[in-house]
Protein backbone atom coordinates (compact mmCIF):
# COMPACT_ATOMS: atom_id res chain seq x y z
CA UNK A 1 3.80 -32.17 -51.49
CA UNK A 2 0.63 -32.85 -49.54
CA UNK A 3 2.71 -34.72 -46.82
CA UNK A 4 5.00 -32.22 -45.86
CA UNK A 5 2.15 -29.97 -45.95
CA UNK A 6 0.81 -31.97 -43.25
CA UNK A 7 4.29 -32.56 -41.39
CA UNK A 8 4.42 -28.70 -41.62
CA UNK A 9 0.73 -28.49 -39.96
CA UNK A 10 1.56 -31.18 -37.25
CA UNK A 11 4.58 -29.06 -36.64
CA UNK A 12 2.84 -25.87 -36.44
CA UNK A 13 0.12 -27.01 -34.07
CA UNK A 14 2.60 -28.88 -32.07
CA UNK A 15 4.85 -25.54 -31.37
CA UNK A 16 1.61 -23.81 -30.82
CA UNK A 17 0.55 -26.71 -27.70
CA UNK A 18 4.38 -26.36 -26.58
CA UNK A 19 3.88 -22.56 -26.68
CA UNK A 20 0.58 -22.92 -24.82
CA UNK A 21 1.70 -25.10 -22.21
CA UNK A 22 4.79 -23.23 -21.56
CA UNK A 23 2.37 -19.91 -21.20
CA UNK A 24 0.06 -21.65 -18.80
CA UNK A 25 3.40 -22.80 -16.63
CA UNK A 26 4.33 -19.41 -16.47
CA UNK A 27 1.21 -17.83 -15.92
CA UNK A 28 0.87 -20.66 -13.01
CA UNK A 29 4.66 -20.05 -11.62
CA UNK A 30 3.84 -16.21 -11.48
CA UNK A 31 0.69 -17.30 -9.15
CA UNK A 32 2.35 -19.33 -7.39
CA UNK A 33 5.05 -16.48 -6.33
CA UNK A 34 2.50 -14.03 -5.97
CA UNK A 35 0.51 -16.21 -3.89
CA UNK A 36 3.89 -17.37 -1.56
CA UNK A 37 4.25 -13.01 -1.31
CA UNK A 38 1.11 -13.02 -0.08
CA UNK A 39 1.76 -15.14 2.41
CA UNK A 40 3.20 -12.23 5.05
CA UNK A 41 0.35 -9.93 4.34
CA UNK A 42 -2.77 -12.39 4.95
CA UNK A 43 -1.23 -12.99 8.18
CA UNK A 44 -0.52 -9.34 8.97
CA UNK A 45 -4.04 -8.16 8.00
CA UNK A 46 -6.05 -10.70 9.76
CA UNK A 47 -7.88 -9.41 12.69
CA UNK A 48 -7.66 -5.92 11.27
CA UNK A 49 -10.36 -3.25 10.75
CA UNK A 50 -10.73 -2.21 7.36
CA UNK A 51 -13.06 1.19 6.13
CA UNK A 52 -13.64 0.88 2.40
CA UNK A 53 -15.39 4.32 1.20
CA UNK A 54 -16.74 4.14 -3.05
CA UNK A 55 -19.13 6.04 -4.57
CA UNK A 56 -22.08 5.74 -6.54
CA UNK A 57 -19.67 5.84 -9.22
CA UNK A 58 -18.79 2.17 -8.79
CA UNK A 59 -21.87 0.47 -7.87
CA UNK A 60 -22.89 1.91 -11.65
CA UNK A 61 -19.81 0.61 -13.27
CA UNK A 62 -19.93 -3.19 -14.89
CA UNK A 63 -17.16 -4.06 -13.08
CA UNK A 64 -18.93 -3.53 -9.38
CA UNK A 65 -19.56 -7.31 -9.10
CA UNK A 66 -15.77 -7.95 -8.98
CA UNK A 67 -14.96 -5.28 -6.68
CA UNK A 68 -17.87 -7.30 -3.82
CA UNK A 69 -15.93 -10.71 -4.80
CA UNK A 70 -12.99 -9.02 -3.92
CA UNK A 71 -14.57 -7.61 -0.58
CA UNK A 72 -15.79 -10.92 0.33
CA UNK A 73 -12.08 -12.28 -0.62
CA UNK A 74 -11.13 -9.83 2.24
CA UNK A 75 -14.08 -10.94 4.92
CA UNK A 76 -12.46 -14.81 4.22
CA UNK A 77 -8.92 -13.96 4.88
CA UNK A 78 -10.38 -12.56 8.81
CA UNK A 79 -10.18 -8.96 7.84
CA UNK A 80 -12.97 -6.68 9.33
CA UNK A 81 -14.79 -5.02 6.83
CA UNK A 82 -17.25 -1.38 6.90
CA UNK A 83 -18.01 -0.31 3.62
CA UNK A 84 -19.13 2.94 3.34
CA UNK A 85 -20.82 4.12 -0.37
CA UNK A 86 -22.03 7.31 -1.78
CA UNK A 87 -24.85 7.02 -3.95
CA UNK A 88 -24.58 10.97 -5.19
CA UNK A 89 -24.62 9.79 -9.32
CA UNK A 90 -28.53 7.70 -8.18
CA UNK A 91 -29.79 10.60 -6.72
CA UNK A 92 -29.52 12.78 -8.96
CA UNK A 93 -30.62 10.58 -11.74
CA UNK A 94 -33.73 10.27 -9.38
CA UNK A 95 -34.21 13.80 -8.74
CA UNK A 96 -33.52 14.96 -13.02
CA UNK A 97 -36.58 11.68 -13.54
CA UNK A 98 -38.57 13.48 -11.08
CA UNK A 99 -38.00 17.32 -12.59
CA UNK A 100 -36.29 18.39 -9.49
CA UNK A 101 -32.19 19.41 -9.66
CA UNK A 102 -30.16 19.52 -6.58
CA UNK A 103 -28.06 22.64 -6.41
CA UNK A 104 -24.52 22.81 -5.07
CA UNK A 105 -23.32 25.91 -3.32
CA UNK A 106 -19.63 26.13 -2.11
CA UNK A 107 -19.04 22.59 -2.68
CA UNK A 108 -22.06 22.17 -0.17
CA UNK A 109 -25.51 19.83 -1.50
CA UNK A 110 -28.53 22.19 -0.29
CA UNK A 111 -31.52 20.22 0.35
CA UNK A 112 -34.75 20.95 0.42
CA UNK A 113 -37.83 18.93 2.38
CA UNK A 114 -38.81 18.36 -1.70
CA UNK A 115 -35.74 16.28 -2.10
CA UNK A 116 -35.88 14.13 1.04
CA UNK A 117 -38.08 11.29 -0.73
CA UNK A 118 -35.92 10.88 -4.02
CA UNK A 119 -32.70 10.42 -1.85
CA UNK A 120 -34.79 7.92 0.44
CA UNK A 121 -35.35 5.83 -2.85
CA UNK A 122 -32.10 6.12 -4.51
CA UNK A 123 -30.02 5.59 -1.18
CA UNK A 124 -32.16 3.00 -0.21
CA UNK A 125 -31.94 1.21 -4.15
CA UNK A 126 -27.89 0.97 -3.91
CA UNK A 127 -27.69 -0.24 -0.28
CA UNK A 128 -30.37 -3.00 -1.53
CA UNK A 129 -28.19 -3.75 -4.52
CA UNK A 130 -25.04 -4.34 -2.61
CA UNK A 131 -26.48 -6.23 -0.10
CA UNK A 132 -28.12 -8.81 -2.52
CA UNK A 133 -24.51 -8.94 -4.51
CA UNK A 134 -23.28 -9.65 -1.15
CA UNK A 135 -25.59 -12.09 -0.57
CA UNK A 136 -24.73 -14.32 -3.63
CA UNK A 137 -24.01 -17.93 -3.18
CA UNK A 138 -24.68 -19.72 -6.53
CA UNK A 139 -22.02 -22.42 -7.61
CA UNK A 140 -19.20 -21.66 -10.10
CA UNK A 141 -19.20 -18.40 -8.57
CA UNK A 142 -16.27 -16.69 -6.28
CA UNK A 143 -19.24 -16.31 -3.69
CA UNK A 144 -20.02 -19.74 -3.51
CA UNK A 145 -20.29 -21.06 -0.15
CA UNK A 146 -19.63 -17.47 1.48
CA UNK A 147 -22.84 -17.08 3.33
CA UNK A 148 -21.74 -13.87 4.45
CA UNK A 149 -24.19 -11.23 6.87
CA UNK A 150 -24.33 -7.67 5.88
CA UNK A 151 -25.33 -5.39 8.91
CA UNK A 152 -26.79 -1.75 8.33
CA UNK A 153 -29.41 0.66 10.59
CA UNK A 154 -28.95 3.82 12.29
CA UNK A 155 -25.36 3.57 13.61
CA UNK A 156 -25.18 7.56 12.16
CA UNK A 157 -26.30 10.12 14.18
CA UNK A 158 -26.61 13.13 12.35
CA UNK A 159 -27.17 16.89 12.80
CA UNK A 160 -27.94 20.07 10.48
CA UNK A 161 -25.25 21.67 8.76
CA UNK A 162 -27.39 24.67 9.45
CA UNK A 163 -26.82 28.12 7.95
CA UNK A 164 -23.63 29.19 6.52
CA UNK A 165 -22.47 32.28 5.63
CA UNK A 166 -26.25 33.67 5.32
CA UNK A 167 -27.02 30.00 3.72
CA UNK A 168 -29.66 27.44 4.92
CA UNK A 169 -28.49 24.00 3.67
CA UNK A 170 -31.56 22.40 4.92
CA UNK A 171 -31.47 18.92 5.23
CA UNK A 172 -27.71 18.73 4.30
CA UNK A 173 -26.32 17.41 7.61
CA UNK A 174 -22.93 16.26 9.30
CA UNK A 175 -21.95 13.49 11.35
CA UNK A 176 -22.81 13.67 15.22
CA UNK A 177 -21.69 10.85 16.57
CA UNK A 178 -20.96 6.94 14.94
CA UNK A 179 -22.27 4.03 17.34
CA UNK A 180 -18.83 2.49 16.81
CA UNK A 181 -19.80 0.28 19.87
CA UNK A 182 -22.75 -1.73 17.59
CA UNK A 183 -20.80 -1.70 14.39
CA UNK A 184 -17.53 -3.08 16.56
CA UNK A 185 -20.38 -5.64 18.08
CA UNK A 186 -21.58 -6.58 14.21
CA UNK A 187 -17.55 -7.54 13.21
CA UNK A 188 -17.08 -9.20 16.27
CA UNK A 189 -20.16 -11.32 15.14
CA UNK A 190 -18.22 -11.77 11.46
CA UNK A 191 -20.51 -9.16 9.69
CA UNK A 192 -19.85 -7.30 7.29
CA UNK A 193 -21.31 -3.58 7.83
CA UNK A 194 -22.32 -1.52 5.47
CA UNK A 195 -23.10 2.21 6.17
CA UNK A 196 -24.76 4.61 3.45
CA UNK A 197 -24.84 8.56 3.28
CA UNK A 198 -27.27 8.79 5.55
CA UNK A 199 -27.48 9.92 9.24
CA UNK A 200 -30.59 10.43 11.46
CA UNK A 201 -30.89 13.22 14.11
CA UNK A 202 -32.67 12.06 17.95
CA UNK A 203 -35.53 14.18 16.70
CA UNK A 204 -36.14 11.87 13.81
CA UNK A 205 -34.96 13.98 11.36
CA UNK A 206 -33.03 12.21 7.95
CA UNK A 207 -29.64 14.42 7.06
CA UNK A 208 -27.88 13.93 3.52
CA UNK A 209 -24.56 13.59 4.28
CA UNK A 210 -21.12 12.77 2.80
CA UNK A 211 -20.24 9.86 2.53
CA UNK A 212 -16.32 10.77 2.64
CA UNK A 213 -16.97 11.98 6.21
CA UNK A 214 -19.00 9.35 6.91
CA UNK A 215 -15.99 6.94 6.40
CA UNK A 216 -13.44 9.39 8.30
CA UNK A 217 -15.49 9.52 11.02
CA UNK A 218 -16.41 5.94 10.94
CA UNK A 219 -12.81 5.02 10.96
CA UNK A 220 -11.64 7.46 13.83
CA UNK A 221 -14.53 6.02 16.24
CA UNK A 222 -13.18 2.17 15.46
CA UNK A 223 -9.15 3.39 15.36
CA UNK A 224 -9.54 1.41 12.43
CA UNK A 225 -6.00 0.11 10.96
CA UNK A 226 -6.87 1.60 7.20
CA UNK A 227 -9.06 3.43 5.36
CA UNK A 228 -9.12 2.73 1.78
CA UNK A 229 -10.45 5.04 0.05
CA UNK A 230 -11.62 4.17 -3.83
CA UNK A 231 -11.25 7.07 -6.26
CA UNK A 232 -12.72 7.91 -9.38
CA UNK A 233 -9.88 9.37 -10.90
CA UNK A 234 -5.73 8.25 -10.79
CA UNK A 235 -4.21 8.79 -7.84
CA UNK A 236 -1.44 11.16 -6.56
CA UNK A 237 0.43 11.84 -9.72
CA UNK A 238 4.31 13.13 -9.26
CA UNK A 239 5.43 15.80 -12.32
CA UNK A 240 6.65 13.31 -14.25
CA UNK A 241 3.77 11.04 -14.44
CA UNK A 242 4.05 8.47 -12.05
CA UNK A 243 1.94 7.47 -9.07
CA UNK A 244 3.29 8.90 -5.67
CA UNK A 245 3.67 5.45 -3.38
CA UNK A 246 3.83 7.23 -0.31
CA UNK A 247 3.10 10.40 1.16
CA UNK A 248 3.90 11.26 4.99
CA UNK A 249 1.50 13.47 6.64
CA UNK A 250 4.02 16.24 6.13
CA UNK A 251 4.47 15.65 2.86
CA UNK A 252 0.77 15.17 2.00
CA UNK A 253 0.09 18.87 3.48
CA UNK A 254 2.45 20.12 1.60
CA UNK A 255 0.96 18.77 -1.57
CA UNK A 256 -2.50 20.20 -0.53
CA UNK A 257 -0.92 23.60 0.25
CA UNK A 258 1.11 23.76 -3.06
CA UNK A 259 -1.84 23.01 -5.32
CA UNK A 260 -0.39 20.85 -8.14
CA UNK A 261 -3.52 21.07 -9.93
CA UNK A 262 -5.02 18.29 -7.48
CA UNK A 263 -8.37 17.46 -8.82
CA UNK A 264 -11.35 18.42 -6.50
CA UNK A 265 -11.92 15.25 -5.81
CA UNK A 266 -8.47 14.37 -5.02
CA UNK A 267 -7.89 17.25 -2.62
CA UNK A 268 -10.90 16.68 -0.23
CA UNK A 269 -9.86 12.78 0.11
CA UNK A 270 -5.96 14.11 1.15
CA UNK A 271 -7.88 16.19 3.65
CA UNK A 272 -9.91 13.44 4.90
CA UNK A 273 -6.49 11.27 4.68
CA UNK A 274 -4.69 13.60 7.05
CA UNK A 275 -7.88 13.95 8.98
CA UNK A 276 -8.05 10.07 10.21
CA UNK A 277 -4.03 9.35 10.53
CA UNK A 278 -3.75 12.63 12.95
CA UNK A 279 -6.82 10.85 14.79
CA UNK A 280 -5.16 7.90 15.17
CA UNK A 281 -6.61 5.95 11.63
CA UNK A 282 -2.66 4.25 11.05
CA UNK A 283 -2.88 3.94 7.10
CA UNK A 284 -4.92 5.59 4.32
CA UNK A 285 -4.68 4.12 0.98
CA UNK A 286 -5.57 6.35 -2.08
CA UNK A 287 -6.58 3.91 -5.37
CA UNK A 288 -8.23 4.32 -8.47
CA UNK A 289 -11.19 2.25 -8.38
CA UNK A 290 -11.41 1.39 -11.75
CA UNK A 291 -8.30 -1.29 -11.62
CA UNK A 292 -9.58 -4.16 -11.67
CA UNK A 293 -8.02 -6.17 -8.14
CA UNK A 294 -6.88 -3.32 -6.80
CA UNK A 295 -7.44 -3.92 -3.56
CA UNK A 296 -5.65 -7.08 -3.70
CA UNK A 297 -2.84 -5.69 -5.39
CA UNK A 298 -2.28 -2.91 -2.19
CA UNK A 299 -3.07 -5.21 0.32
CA UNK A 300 -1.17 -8.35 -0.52
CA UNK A 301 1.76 -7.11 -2.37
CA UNK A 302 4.90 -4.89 -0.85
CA UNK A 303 4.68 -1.91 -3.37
CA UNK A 304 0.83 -2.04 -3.74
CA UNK A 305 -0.81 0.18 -6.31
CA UNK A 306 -1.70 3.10 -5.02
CA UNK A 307 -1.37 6.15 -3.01
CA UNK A 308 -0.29 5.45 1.17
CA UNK A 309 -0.53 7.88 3.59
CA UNK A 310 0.93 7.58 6.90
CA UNK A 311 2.79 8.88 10.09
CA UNK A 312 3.86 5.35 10.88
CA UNK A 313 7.92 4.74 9.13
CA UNK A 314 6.83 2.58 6.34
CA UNK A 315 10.39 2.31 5.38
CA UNK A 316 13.74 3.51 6.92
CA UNK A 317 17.02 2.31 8.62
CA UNK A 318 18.12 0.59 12.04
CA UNK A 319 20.15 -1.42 13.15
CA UNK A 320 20.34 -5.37 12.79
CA UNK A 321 19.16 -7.99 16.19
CA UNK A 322 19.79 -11.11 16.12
CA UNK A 323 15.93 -11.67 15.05
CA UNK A 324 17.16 -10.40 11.55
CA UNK A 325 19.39 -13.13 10.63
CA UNK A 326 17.03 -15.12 8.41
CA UNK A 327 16.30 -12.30 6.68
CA UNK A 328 19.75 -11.27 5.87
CA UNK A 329 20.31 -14.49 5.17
CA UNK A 330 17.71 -14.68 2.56
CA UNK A 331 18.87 -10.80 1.12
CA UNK A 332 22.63 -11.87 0.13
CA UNK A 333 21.75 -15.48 -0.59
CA UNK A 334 22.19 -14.95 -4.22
CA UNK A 335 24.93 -12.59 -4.08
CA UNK A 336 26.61 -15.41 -2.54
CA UNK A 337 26.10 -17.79 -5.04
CA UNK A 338 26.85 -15.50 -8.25
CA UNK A 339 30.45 -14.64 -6.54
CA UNK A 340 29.57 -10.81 -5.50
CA UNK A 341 29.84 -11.69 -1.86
CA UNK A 342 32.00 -13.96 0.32
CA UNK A 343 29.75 -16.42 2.04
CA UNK A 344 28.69 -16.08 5.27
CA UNK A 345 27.62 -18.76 7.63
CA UNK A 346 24.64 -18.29 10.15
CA UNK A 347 26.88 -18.51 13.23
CA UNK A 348 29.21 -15.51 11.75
CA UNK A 349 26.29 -13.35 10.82
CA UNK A 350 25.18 -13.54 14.83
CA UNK A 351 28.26 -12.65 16.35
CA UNK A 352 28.79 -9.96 13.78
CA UNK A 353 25.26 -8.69 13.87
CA UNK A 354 26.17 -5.31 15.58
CA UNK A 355 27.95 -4.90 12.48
CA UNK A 356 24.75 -4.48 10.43
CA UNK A 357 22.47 -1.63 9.13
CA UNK A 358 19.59 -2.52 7.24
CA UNK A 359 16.89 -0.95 5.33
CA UNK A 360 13.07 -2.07 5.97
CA UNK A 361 10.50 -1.97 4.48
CA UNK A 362 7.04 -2.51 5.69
CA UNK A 363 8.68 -5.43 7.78
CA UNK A 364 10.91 -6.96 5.30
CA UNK A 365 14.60 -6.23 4.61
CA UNK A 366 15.27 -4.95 1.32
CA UNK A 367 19.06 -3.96 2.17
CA UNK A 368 22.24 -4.02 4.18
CA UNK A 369 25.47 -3.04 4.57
CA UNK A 370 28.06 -3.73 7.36
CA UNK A 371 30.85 -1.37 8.83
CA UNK A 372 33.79 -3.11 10.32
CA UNK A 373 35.82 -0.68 12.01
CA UNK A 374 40.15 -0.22 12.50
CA UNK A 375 40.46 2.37 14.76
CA UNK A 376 44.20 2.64 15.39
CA UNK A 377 44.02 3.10 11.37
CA UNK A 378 40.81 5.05 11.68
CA UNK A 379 39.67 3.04 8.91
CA UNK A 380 36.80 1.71 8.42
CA UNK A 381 35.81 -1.64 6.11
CA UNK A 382 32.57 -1.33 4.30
CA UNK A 383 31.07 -5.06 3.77
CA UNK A 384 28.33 -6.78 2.98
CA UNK A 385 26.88 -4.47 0.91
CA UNK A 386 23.56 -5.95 -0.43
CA UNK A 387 20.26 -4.49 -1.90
CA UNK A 388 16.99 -6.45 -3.27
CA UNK A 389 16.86 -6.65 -6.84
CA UNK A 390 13.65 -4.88 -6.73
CA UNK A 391 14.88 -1.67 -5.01
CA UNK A 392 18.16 -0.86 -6.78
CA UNK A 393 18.85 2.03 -9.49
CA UNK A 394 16.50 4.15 -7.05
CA UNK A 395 18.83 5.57 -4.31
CA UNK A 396 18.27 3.78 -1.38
CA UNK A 397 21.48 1.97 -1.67
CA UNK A 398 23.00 5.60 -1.55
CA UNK A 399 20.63 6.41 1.43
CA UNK A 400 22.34 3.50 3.14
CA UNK A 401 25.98 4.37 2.04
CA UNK A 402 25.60 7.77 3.90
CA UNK A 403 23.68 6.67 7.10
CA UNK A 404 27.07 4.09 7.12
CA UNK A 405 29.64 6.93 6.33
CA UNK A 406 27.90 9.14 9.44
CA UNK A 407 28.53 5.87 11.61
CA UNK A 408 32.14 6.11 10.67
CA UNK A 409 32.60 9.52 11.43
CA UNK A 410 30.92 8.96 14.77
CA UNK A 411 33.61 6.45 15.32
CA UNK A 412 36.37 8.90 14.80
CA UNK A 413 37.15 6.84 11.11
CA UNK A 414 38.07 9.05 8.63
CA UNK A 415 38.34 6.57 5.56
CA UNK A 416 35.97 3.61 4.30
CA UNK A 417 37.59 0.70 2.22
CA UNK A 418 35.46 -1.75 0.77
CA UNK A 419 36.82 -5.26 -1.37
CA UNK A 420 34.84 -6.14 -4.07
CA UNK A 421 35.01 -8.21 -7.29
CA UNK A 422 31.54 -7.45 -9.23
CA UNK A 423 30.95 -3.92 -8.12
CA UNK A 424 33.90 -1.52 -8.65
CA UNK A 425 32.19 0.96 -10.71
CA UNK A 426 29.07 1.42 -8.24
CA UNK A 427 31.81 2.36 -5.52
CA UNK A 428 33.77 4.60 -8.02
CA UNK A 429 30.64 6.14 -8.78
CA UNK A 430 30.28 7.55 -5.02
CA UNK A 431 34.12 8.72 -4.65
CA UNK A 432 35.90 5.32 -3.88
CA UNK A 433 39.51 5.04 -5.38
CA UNK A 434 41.27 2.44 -6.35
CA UNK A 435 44.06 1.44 -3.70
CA UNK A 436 46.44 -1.28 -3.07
CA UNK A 437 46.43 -4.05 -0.61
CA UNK A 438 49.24 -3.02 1.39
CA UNK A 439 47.16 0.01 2.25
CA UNK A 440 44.42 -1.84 4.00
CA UNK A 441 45.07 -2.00 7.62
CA UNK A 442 48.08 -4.80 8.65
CA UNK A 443 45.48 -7.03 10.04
CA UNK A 444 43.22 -7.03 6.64
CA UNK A 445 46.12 -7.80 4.74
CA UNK A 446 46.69 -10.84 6.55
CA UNK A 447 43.32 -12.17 5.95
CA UNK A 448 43.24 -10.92 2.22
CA UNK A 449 42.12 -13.56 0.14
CA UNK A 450 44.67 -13.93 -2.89
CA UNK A 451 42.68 -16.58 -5.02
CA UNK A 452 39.61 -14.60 -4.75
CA UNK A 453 41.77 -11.27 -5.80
CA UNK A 454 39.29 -8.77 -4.57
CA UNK A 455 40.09 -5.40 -5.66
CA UNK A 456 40.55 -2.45 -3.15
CA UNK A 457 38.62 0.71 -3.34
CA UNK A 458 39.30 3.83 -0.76
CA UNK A 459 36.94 6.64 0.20
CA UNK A 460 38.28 9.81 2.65
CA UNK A 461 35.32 10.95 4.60
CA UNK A 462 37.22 14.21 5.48
């Protein structure tokens, strides 16, 4: 009894270093292709100016620590970093120590000469704080051997809000003017610079400012190729629950003018959004802060995470050049070898490649279709028709079905056919009918291929 006990315990703890070793190969093949994904973006973002804008919020949370290895991450891979932090949670834990309270009026801090010292001290504590997590270098830590510089002064020149609407805000100010010429100077040099919520006027003066317009602005003076702005709260949230991936300007103004119960916080950081892209900021990425990598998992994946705003096409249709080959190559690979699609060779695909339509996005091909057209029939032959695993079920396959059935009718075509063996019911689906052979056009049938016995679907575009 006592030895299969033990042959049962051997077992057991044999499965569970099988089951082990098979989770670490996973975990490590998932890296691995995440990593090898990653590839295209390191490249793409290297050389680029990044504005990060956080709040006090984060340099408060536990987490902060990861969120500077992750900046540093960024500063190794040649990206140009500003950071930009608020500090609003520090001072008014400073002012409520000191029996002072900081009243808000119209959104709007009013500040008082009394106030000027506590938000010296609490300003002045987080900007210390990041710069000496910045400045980490210990072994067995992800800052080892960084030696990274962290730049900050008076590169904000700052003026009064003044009085509105019968209001003196006192020392409540606004940005004047950003020296983007130093801080450009300072990344150039492989700093990182870091800018608080402070700006000072020519006459000496200190303004409290915010820090959300301190990062617009920033990024407008350097035409800086993102702002990423970290949020406190979840991102753009569609009705039914999900995170909005993209927003075009248009789109984002219309969100902001429609309401949607948009959290305050949410609302002034689409205005800011639409601020920098119509001032020539290309990107603004909306994330919630609190997700741990999230940087890396906008920056360096295709989807990302978060919330993008931009006027740039970050996906759409066009058609193929001969550059696009590879890629197309690499889309209907698989199809290819599962059956779905007859193989094409690389010296077919570049005399056909007039043929093609694709859909992009950010820069890779996600799918394609080809139209081959019969115009004494006015037929036209629907091929290739291929779309990454990761992008099907949504529509876009549709979205490229109808930008090919407007080709046709530009053509004069006033049918599609289309030969398939895997997909009949997706073509049925979108008003294809079945058909015969003999009704393809006479040189089609000739080059029908019998052992393959393809069947024949018909669409009228009438």
């Amino acid at each position: 009894m006592q030895i299969f006990e033990a042959e049962s315990l051997i077992n057991c703890h044999l499965s569970g270093l099988i089951l082990t070793q098979n989770l670490q190969s996973l975990n490590m093949d998932y890296s691995l292709k995440w990593f090898r994904q990653a590839c295209p973006y390191i490249n793409a973002h290297r050389g680029k100016t990044f504005v990060v804008l956080f709040g006090g919020e984060a340099v408060e949370s536990e987490y902060f620590p990861r969120l500077i290895h992750d900046f540093t991450l960024l500063h190794s891979l040649g990206i140009h970093l500003v950071l930009v932090h608020g500090a609003k949670p520090q001072i008014e834990k400073c002012l409520h120590e000191a029996g002072h309270k900081m009243p808000y009026i119209n959104g709007l801090r009013l500040t008082n000469l009394d106030h000027i010292c506590y938000i010296q001290r609490a300003v002045g504590w987080v900007r210390i704080w990041i710069e000496s997590l910045l400045s980490m270098g210990i072994a067995n830590s992800p800052m080892h051997g960084a030696r990274l510089r962290v730049i900050s002064g008076n590169m904000i020149t700052a003026q009064p809000l003044g009085v509105c609407n019968g209001i003196d805000y006192g020392f409540t100010g606004e940005v004047r003017r950003i020296d983007d010429r130093a801080i450009q100077l300072s990344l150039d040099h492989g700093a990182i610079v870091l800018l608080s919520s402070i700006g000072y006027s020519p006459t000496g003066e200190i303004f409290i400012l915010s820090e959300d317009e301190v990062a617009t602005a920033t990024a407008i003076a350097l035409r800086a190729d993102k702002l990423i702005i970290l949020s406190e709260n979840p991102t753009v949230i569609e009705s039914n629950g999900r995170s909005v991936r993209e927003l075009s300007l248009s789109a984002a103004e219309l969100l902001l003018n429609q309401g949607n119960n948009l959290r305050e916080e949410m609302v002034n950081h689409l205005r800011r959004a639409l601020c920098a892209c119509r001032a020539g900021v290309r990107r603004v990425h909306l994330l919630q802060r609190c997700v741990d990598g999230v940087l890396l998992l906008e920056l360096f994946t295709r989807d990302g995470i978060g919330t993008l705003i931009t006027e740039d096409i970050y996906e759409g249709l066009r058609s193929a050049t001969i550059d696009d080959v590879g890629g197309i190559l690499e889309l209907i690979r698989p199809l290819e070898e599962d059956g779905t699609l007859v193989r094409r060779s690389r010296k077919r695909l570049e005399t056909e490649i007039e043929r093609f339509i694709l859909l992009e996005r950010d820069s890779t091909i996600i799918g394609c279709m080809a139209l081959y057209p019969f115009p004494r029939e006015r037929l036209g032959e629907l091929a290739c028709v291929a779309m990454h695993p990761q992008y099907r079920d949504n529509g876009r396959a549709e979205l490229l079905l109808h930008y090919i059935e407007r080709q046709a009718r530009n053509q004069n075509l006033n049918r599609l056919f289309v030969l398939t063996t895997r997909t009949a019911h997706w073509f049925q689906e979108r008003g294809f009918e079945p058909a015969n052979v003999t009704d393809l056009p006479v040189r089609k049938q000739g080059l029908y291929n019998w052992k393959r016995c393809s069947k024949v679907f018909i669409k009228n575009l009438d």
